[in-house]
C-alpha atoms as a PDB file:
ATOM      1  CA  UNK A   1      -6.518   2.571  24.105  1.00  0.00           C
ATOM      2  CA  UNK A   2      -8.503   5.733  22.574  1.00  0.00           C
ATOM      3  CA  UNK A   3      -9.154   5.692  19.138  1.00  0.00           C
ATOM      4  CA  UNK A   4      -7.200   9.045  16.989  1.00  0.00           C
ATOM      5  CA  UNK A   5     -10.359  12.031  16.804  1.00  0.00           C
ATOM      6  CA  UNK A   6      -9.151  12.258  12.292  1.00  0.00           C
ATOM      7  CA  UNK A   7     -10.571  10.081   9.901  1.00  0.00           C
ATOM      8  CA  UNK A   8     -10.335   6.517   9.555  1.00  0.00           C
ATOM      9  CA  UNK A   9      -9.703   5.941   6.449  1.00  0.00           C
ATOM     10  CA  UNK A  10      -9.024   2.299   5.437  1.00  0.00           C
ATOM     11  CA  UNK A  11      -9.936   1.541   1.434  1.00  0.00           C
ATOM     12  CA  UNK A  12     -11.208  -1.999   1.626  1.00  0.00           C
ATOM     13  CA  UNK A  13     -13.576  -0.666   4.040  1.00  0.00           C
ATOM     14  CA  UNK A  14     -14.793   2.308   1.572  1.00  0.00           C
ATOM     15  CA  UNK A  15     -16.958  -0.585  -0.504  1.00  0.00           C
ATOM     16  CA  UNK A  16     -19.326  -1.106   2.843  1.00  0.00           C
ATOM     17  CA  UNK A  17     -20.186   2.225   3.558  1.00  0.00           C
ATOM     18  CA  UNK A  18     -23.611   1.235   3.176  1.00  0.00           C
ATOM     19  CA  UNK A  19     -25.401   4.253   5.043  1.00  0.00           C
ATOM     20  CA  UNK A  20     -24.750   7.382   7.100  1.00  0.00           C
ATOM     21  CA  UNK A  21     -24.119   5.162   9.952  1.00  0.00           C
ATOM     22  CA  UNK A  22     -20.835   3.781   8.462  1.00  0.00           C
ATOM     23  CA  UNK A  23     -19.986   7.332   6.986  1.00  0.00           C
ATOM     24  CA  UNK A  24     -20.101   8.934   9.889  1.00  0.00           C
ATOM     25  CA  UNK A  25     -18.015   6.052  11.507  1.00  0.00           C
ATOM     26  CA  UNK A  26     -15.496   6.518   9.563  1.00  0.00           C
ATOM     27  CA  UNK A  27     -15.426  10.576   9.746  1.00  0.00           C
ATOM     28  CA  UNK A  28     -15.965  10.770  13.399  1.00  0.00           C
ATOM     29  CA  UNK A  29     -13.796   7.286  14.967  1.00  0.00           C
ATOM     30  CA  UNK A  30     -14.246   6.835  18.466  1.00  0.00           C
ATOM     31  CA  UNK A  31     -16.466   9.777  19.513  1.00  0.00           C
ATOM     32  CA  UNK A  32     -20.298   8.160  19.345  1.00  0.00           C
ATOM     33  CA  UNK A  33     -21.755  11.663  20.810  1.00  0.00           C
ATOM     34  CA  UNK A  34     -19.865  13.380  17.602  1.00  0.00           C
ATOM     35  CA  UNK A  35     -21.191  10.418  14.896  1.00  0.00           C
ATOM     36  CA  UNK A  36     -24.591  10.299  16.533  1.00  0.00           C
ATOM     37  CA  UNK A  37     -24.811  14.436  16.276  1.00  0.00           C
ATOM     38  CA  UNK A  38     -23.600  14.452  12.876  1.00  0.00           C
ATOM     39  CA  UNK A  39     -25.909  11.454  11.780  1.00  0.00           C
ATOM     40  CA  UNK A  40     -28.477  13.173  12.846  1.00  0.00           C
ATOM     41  CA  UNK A  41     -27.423  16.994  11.367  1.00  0.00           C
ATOM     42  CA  UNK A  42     -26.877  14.784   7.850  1.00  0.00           C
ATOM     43  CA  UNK A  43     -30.100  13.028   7.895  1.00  0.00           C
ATOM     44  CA  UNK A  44     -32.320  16.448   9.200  1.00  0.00           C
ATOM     45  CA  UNK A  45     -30.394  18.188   5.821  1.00  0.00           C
ATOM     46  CA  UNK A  46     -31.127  15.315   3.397  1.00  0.00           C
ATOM     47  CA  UNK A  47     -35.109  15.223   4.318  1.00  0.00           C
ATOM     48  CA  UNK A  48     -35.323  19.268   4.510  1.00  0.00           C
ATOM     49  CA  UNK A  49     -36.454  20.716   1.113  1.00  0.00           C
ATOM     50  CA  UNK A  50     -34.809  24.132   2.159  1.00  0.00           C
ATOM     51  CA  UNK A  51     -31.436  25.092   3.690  1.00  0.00           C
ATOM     52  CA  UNK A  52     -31.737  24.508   7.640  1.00  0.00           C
ATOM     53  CA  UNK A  53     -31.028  28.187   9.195  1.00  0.00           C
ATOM     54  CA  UNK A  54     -30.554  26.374  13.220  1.00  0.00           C
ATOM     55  CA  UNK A  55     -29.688  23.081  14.602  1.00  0.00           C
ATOM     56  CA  UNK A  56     -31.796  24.319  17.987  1.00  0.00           C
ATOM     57  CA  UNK A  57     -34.187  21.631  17.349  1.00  0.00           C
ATOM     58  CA  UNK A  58     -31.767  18.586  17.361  1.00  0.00           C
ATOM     59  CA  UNK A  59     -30.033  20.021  20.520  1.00  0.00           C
ATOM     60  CA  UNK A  60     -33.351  19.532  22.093  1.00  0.00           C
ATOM     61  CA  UNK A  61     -35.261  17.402  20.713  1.00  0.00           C
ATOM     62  CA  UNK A  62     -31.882  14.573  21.135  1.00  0.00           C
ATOM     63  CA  UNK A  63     -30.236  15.975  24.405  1.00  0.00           C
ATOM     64  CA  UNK A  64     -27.123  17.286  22.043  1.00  0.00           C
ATOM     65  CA  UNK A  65     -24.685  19.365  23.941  1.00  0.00           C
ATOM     66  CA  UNK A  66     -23.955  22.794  22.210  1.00  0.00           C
ATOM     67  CA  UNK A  67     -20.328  21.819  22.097  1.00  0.00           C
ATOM     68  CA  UNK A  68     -20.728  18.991  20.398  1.00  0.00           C
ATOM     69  CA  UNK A  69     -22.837  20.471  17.643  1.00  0.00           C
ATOM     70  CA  UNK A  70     -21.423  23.238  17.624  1.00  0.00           C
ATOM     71  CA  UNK A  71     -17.741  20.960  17.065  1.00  0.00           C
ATOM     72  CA  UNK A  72     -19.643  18.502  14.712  1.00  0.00           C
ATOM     73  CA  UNK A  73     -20.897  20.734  12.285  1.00  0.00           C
ATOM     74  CA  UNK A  74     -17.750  22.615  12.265  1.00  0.00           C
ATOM     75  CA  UNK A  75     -15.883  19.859  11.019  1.00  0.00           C
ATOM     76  CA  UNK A  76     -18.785  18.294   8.569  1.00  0.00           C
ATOM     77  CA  UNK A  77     -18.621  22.062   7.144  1.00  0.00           C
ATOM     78  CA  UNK A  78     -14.647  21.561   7.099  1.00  0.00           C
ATOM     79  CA  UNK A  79     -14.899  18.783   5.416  1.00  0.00           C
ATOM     80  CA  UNK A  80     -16.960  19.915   2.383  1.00  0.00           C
ATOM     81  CA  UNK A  81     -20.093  17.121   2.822  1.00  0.00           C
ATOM     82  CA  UNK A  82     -22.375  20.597   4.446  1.00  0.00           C
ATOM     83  CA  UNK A  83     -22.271  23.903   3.968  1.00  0.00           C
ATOM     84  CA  UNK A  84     -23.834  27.343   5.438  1.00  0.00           C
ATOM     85  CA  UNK A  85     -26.035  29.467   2.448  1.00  0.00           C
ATOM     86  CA  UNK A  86     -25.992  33.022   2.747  1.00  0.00           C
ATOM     87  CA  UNK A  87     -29.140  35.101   2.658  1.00  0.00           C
ATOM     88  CA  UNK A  88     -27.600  36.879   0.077  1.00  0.00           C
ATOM     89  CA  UNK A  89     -27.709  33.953  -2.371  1.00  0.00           C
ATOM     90  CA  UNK A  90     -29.587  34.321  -5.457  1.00  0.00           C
ATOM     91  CA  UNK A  91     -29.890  30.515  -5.478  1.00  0.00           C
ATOM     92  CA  UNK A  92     -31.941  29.870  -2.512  1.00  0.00           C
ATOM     93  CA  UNK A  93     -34.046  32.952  -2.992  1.00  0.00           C
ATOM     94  CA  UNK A  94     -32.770  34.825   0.252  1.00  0.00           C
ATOM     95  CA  UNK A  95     -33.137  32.303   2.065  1.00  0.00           C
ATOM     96  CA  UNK A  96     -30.264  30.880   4.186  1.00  0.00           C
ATOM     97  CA  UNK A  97     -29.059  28.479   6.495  1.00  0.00           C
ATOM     98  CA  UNK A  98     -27.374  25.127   6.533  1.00  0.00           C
ATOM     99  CA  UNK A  99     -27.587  22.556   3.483  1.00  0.00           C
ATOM    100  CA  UNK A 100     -25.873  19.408   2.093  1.00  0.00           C
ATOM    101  CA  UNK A 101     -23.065  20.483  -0.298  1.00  0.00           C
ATOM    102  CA  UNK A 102     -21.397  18.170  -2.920  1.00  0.00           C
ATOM    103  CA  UNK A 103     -17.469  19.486  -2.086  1.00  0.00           C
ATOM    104  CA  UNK A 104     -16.457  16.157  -0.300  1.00  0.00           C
ATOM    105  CA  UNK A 105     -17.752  14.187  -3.207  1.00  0.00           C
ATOM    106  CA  UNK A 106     -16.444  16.422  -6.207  1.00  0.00           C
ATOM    107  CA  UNK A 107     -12.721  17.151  -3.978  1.00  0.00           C
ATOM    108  CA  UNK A 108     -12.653  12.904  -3.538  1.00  0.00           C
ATOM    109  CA  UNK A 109     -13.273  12.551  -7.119  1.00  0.00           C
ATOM    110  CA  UNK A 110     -10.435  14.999  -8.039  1.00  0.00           C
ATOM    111  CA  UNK A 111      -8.049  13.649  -5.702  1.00  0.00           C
ATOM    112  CA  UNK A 112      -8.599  10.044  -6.804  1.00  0.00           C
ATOM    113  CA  UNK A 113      -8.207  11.653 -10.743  1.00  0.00           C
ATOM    114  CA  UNK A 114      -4.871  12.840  -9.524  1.00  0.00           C
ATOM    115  CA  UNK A 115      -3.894   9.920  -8.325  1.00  0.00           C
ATOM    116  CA  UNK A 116      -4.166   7.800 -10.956  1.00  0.00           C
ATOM    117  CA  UNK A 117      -2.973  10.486 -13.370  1.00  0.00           C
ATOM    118  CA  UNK A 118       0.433  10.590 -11.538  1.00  0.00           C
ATOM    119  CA  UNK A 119       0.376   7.195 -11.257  1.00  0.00           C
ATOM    120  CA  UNK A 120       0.362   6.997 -14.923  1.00  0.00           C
ATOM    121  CA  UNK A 121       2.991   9.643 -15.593  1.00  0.00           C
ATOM    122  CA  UNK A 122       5.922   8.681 -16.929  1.00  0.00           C
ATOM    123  CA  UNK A 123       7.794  11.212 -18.982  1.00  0.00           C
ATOM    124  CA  UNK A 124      10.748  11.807 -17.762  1.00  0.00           C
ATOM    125  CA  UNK A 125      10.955  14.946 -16.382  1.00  0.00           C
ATOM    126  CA  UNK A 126       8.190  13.956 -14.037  1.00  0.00           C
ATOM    127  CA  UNK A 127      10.723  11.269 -12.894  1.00  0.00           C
ATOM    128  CA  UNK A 128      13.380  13.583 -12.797  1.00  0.00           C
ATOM    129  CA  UNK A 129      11.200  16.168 -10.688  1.00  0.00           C
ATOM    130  CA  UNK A 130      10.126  12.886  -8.313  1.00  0.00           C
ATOM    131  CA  UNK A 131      13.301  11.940  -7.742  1.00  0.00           C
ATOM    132  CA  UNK A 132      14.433  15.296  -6.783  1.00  0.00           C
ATOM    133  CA  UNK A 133      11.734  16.061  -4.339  1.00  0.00           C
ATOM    134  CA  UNK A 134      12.475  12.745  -2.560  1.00  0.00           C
ATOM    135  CA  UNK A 135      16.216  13.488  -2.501  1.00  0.00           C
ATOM    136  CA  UNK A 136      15.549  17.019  -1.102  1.00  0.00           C
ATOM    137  CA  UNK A 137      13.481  15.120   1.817  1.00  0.00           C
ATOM    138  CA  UNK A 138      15.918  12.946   2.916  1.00  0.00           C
END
C-alpha cells in the first residue's frame, strides 16, 4: 500500500523532529526522491549567505530530475518554509533568487494561537454561532 503524497502530520511525532531528515519526512511521506531533493534544496539555503538564484547545481551535482525539483520546490515554496526574492527587493540589495523564509513557522504559530484561543472561548454567542455552523452541516 502507497503512502498519501500530503503531509503526515501526527502530533506525538512533532517532539522528534530532530533534523531536516525527519522534517522533510513528514512534508514529503512516501516519495524519498521528493524528501532527498528537498533535504538537499533546505540544507544548500541554510549554508548560503545570499538568496540562491538556481537549483542547476543540485540537479547535477545529485542526479535530481528537473521534475522533481522543479515539483519539490514548488511545494516547499507552497508551503511557506522557502521563498523566491525578487531583484527588485530593497532587502537583498538587487539581488534575487531563492532563500529560507519564516511563513511556515510564523502561519504554525498563528494557527496553534487560534486554536487554543477557540478552545478557550466560551461566551455564548460563540456557542450559539458553533452550534449553528454544525447544524447547518448536517
Amino acid at each position: 500500500m502507497t503512502e498519501s503524497a500530503k503531509i503526515t502530520f501526527i502530533a506525538r511525532r512533532v517532539g522528534d523532529v530532530d533534523d531536516v531528515t525527519d522534517l522533510v519526512a513528514i512534508l514529503f511521506p512516501g516519495n524519498a526522491n521528493q524528501q532527498h531533493t528537498a533535504a538537499r534544496i533546505l540544507l544548500m539555503l541554510k549554508t548560503a549567505d545570499v538568496p540562491v538564484a538556481s537549483f542547476g547545481d543540485l540537479e547535477r551535482q545529485h542526479g535530481i530530475s528537473r521534475r522533481i525539483l522543479q515539483r519539490t520546490r514548488a511545494k516547499l515554496a507552497r508551503l511557506g518554509l522557502i521563498e523566491y526574492v525578487s531583484a527588485l527587493s530593497s532587502r537583498y540589495g538587487g539581488q534575487h533568487g531563492w532563500r529560507l523564509s519564516s511563513r511556515m513557522g510564523t502561519a504554525l504559530r498563528q494557527l496553534a494561537e487560534r486554536i487554543d484561543r477557540w478552545r478557550n472561548d466560551q461566551r455564548p454567542e460563540r456557542m450559539e454561532k458553533d452550534e449553528r455552523l454544525v447544524g447547518s452541516l448536517g
